[in-house]
C-alpha atoms as a PDB file:
ATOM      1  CA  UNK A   1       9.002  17.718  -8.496  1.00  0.00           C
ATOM      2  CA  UNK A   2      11.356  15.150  -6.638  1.00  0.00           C
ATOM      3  CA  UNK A   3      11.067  15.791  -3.090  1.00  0.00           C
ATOM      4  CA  UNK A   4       8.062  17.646  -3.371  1.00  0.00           C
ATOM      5  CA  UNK A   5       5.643  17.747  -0.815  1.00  0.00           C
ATOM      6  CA  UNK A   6       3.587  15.070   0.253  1.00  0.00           C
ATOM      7  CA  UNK A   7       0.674  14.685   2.401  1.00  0.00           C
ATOM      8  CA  UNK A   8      -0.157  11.354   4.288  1.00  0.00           C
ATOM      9  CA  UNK A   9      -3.899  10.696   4.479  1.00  0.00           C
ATOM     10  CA  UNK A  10      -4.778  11.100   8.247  1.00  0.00           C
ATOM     11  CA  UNK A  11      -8.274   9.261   8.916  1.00  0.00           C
ATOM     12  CA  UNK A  12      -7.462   8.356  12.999  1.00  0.00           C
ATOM     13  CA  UNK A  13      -6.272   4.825  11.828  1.00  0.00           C
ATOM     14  CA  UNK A  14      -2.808   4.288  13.515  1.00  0.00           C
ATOM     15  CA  UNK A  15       0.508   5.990  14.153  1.00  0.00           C
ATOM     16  CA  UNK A  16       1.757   7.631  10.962  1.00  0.00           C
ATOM     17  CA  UNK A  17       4.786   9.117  12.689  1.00  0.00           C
ATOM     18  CA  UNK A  18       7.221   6.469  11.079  1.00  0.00           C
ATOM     19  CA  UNK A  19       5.651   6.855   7.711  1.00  0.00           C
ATOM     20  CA  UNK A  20       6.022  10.628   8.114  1.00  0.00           C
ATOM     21  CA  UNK A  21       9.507  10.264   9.478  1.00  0.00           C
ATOM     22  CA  UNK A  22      10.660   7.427   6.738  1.00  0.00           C
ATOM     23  CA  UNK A  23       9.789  10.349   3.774  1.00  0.00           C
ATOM     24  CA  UNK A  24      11.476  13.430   4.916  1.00  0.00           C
ATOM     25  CA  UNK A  25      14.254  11.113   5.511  1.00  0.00           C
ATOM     26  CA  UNK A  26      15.157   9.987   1.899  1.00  0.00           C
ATOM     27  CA  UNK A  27      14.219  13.673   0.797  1.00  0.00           C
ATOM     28  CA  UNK A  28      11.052  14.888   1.287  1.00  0.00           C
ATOM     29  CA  UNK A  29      10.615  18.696   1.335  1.00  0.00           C
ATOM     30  CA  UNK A  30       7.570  18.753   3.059  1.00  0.00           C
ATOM     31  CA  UNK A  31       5.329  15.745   4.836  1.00  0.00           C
ATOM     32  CA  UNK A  32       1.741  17.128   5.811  1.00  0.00           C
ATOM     33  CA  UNK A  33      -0.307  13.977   8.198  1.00  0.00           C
ATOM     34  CA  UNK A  34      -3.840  15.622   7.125  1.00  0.00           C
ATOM     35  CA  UNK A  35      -7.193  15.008   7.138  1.00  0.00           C
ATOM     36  CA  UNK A  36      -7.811  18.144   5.378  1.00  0.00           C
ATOM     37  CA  UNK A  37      -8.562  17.515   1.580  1.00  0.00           C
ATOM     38  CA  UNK A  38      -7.493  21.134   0.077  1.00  0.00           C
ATOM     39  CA  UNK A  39      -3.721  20.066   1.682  1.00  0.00           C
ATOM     40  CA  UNK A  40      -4.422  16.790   0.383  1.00  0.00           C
ATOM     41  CA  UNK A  41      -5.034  17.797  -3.281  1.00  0.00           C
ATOM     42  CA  UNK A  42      -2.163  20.374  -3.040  1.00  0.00           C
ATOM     43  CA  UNK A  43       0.344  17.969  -2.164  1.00  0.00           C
ATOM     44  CA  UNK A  44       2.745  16.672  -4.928  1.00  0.00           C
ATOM     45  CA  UNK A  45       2.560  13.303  -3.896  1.00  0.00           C
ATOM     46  CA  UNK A  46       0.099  11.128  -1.581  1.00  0.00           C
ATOM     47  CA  UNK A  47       0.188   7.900   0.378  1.00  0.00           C
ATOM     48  CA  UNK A  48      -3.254   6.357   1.915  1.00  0.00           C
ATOM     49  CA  UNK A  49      -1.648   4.345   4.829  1.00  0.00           C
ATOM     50  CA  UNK A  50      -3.988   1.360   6.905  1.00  0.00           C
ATOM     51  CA  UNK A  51      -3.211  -0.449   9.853  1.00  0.00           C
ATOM     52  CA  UNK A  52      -5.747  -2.375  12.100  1.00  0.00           C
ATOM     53  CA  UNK A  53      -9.210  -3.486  10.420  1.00  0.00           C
ATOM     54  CA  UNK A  54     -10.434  -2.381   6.906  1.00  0.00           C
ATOM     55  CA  UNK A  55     -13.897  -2.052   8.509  1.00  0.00           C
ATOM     56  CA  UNK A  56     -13.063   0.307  10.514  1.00  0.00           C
ATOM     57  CA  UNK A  57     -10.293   1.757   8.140  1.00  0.00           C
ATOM     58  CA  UNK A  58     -13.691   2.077   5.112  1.00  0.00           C
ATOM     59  CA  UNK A  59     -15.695   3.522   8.032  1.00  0.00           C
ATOM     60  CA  UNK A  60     -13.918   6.109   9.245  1.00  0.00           C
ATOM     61  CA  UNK A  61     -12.386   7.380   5.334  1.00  0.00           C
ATOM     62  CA  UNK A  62     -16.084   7.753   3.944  1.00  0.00           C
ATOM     63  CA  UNK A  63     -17.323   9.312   7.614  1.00  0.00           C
ATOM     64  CA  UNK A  64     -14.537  12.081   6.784  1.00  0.00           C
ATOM     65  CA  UNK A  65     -15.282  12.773   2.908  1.00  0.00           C
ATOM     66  CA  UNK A  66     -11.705  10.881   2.212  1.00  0.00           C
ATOM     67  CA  UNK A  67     -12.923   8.648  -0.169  1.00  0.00           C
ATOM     68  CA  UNK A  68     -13.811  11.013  -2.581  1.00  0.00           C
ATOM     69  CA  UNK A  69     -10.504  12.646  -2.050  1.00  0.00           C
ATOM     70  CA  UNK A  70      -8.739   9.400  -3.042  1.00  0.00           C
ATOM     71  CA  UNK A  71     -10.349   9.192  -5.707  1.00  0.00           C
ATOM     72  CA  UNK A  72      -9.713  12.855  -7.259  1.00  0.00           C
ATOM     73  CA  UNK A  73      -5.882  11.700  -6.031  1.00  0.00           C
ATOM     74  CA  UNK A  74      -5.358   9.095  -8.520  1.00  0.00           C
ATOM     75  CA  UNK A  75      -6.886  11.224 -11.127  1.00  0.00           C
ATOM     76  CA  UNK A  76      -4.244  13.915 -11.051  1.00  0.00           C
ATOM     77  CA  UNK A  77      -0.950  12.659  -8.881  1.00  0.00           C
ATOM     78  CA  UNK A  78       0.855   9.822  -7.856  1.00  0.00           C
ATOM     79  CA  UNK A  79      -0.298   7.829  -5.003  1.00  0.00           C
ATOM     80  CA  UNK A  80       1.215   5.134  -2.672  1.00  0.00           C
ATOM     81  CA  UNK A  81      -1.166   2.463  -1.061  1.00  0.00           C
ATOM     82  CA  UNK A  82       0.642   0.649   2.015  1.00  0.00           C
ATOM     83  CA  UNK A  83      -0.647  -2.106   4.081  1.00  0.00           C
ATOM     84  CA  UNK A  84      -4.634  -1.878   4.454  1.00  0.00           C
ATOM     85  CA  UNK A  85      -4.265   1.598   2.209  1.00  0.00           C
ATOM     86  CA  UNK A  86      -3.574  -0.947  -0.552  1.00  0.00           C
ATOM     87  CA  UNK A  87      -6.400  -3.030   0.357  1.00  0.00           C
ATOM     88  CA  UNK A  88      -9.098  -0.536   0.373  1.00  0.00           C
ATOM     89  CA  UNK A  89      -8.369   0.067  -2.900  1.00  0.00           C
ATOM     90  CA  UNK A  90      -9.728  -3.700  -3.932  1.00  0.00           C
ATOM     91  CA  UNK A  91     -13.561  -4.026  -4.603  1.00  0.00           C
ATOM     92  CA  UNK A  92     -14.219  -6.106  -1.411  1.00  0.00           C
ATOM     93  CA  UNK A  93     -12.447  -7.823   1.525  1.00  0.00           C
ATOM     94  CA  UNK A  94     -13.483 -10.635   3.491  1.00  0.00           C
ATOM     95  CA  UNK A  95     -12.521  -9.393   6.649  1.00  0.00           C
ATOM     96  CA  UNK A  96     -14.545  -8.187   8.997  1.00  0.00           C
ATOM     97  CA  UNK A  97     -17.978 -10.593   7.409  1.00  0.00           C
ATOM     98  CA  UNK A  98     -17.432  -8.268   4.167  1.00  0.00           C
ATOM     99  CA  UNK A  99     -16.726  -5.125   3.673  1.00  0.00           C
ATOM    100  CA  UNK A 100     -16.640  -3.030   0.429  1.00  0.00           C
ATOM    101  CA  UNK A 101     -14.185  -1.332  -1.150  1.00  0.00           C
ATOM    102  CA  UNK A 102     -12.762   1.796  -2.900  1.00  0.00           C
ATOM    103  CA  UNK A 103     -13.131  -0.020  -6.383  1.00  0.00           C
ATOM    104  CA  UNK A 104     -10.344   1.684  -8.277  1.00  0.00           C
ATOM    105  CA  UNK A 105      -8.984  -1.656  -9.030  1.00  0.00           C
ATOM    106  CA  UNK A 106     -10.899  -5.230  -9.732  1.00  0.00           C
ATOM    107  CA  UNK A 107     -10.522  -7.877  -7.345  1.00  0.00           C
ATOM    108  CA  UNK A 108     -10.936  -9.019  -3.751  1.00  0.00           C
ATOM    109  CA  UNK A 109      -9.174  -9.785  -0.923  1.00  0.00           C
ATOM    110  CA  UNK A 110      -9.301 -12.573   0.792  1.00  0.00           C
ATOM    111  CA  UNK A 111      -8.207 -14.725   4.346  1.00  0.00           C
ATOM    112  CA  UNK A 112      -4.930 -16.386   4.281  1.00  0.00           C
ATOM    113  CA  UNK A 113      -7.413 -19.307   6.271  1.00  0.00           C
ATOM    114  CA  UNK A 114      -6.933 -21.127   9.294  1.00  0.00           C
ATOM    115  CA  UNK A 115      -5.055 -24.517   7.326  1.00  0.00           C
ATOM    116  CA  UNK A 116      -2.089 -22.735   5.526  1.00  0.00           C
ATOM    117  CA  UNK A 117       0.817 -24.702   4.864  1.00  0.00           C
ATOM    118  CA  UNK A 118       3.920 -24.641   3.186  1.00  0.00           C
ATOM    119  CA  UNK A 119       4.574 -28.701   2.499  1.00  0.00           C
ATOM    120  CA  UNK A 120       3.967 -30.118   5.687  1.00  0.00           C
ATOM    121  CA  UNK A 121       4.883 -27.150   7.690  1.00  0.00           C
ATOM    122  CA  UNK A 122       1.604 -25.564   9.462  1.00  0.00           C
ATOM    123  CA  UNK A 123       2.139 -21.862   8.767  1.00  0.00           C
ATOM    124  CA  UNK A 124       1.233 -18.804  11.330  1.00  0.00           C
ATOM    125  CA  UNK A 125      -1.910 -16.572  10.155  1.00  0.00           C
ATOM    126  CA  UNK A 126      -1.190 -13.147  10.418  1.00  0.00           C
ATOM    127  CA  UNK A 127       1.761 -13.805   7.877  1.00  0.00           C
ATOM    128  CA  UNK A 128       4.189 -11.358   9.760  1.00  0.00           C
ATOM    129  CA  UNK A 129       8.119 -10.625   9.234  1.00  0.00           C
ATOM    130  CA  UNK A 130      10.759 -10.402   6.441  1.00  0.00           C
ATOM    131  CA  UNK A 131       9.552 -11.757   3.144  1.00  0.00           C
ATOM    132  CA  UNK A 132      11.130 -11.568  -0.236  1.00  0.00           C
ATOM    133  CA  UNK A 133       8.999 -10.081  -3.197  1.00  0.00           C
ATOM    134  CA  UNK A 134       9.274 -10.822  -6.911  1.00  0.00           C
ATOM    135  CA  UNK A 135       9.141  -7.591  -9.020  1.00  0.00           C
ATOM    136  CA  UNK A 136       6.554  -9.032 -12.072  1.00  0.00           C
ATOM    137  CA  UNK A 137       7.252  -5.765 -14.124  1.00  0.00           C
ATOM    138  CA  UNK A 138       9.687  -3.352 -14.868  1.00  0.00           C
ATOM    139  CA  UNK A 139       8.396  -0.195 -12.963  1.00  0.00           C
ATOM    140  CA  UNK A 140      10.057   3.385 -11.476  1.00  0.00           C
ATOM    141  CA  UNK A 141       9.096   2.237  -7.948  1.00  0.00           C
ATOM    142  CA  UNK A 142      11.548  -0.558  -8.557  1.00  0.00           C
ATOM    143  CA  UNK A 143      14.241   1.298  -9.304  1.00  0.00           C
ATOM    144  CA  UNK A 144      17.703  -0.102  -7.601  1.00  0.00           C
ATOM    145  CA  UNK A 145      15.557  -2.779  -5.425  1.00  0.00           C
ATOM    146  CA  UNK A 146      17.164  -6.092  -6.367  1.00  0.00           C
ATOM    147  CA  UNK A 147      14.486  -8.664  -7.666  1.00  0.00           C
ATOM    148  CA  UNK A 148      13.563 -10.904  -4.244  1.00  0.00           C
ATOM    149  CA  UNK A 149      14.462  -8.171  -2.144  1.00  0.00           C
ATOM    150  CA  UNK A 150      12.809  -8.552   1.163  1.00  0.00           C
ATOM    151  CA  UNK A 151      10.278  -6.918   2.959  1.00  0.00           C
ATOM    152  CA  UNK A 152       8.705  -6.424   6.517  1.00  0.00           C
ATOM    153  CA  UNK A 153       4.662  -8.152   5.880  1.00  0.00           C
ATOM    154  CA  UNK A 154       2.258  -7.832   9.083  1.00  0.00           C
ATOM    155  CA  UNK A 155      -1.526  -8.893   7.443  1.00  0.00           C
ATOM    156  CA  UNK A 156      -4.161 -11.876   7.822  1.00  0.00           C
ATOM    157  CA  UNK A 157      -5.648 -11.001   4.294  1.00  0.00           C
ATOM    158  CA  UNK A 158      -3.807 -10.769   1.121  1.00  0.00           C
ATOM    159  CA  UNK A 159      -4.959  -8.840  -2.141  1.00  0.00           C
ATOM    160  CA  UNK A 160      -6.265 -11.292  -5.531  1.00  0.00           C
ATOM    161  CA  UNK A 161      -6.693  -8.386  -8.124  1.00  0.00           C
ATOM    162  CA  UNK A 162      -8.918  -9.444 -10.939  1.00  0.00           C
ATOM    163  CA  UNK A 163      -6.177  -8.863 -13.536  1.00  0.00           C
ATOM    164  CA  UNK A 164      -2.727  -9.487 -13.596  1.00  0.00           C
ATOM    165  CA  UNK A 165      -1.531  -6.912 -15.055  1.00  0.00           C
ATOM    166  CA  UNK A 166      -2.158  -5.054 -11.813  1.00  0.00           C
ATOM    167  CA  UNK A 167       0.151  -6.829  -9.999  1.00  0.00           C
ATOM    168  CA  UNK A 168       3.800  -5.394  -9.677  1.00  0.00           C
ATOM    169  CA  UNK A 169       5.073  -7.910  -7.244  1.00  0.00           C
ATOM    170  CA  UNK A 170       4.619 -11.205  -5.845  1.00  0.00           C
ATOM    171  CA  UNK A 171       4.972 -13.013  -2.162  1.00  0.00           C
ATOM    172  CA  UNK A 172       4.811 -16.602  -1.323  1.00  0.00           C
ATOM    173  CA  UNK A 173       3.140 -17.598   2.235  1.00  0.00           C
ATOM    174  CA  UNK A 174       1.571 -20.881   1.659  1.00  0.00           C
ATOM    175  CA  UNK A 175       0.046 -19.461  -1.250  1.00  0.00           C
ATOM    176  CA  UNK A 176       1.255 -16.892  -3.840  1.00  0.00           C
ATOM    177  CA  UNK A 177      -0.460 -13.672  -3.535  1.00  0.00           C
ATOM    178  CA  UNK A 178       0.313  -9.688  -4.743  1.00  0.00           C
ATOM    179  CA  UNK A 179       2.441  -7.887  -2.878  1.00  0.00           C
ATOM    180  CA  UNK A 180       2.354  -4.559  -4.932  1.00  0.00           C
ATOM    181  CA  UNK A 181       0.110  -3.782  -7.402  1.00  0.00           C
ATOM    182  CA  UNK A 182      -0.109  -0.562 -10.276  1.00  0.00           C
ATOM    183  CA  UNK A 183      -2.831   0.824 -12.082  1.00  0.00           C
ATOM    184  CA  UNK A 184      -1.860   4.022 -13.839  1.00  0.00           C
ATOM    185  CA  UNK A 185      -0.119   6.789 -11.980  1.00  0.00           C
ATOM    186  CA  UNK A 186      -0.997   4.142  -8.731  1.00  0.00           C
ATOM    187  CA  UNK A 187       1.669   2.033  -6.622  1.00  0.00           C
ATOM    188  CA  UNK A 188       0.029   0.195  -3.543  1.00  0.00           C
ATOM    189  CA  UNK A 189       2.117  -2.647  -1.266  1.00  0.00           C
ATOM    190  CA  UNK A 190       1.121  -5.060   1.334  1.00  0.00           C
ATOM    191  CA  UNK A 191       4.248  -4.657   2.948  1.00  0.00           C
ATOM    192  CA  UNK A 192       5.046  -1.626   5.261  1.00  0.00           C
ATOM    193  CA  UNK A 193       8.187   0.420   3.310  1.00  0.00           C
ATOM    194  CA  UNK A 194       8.609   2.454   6.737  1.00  0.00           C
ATOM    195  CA  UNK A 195       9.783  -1.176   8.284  1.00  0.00           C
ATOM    196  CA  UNK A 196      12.058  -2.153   5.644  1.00  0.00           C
ATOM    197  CA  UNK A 197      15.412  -0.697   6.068  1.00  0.00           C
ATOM    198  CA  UNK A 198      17.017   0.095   3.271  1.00  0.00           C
ATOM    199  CA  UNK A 199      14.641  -1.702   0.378  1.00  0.00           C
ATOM    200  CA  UNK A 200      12.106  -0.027   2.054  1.00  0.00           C
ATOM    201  CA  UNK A 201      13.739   3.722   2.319  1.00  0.00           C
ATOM    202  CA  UNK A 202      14.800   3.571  -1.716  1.00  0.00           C
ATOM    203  CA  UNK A 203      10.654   2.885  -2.616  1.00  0.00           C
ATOM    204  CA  UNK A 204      10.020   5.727  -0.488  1.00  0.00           C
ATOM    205  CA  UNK A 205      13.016   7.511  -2.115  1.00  0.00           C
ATOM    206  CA  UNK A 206      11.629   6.389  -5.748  1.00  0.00           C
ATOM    207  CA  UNK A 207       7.585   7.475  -4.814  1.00  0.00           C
ATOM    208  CA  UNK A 208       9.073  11.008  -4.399  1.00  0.00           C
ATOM    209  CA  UNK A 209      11.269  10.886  -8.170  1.00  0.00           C
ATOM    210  CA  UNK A 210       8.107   9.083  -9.546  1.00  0.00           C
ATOM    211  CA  UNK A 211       5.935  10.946 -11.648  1.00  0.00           C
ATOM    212  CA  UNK A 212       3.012   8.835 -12.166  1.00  0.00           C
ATOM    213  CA  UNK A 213       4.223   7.259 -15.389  1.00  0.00           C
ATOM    214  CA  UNK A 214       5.911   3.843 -16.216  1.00  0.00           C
END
């Protein structure tokens, strides 16, 4: 059902207030911040948000039972992966001397590094501010976002799925890396939506019309 009701995974990492805020403004009927995993699976829709490290972001998921929940999510309904929620969905991240993953899709992620450049320019690590994303597929969660429309990034570590048919969009920051990826009724993005005006507002306003198929 577009509009719907959607619950944002609440597992103590962050403010989700602007998250919350962003999807009853383009038309949610309902928004639910939970920890609670009955509201979770009755929701229509779900996003698994992340700010901060994924250490602490893995830690505090699997010390509430979320983890499991996630994973009965993407089983049944669509889900939306933003920032570190995207991340934790890799196998394994560098950060934080290694930390392990949700697994739902293959691949890593890893540190942008200390020598980034882009020519001759030395480039700032964390990678944060208005980039522009190429769309590498024709997907639902695209709908009327121009291709290179640009996005609000804040991360150190960027996603390298296994295959690339799980990536939905591309960034350049020294290096090319994913900025979105897919795996079946599963959209995830490095950038924050909630920070990105108006290209922002329509993926939020698209995750709510999106039924989990593309």
């Amino acid at each position: 059902m577009a509009g719907g009701q959607v619950a944002v995974i609440d597992y103590g990492m962050g403010n989700l207030h602007s998250v919350a805020k962003a999807l009853e403004h383009v038309g949610a009927n309902r928004v639910d911040v939970t920890s609670d995993p009955q509201i979770i699976m009755a929701a229509d829709r779900v996003v698994l948000p992340g700010v901060g490290a994924i250490r602490d972001c893995m830690s505090e998921l699997r010390q509430l039972g979320l983890d499991a929940v996630v994973r009965d999510v993407v089983r049944e309904k669509p889900l939306l992966g933003v920032c570190v929620g995207m991340q934790m969905l890799l196998e394994h991240s560098e950060e934080n001397g290694g930390v392990e993953g949700l697994g739902l899709i293959p691949g890593k992620v890893s540190f942008f590094g200390n020598e980034l450049y882009d020519g001759e320019q030395r480039l700032k690590v964390p990678h944060m501010g208005w980039n522009q994303v190429k769309q590498t597929i024709d997907h639902p969660m695209w709908h009327r976002i121009e291709q290179d429309a640009r996005f609000y990034f804040v991360h150190s570590y960027h996603a390298q799925p296994q295959r690339h048919t799980h990536v939905a969009g591309r960034c350049h920051y020294g290096t090319d890396f994913a900025a979105a990826l897919i795996q079946d009724n599963l959209f995830a993005t490095q950038f924050h939506p909630e920070k990105s005006h108006t290209n922002g507002l329509q993926l939020l306003q698209n995750f709510l019309a999106w039924d989990g198929r593309w």
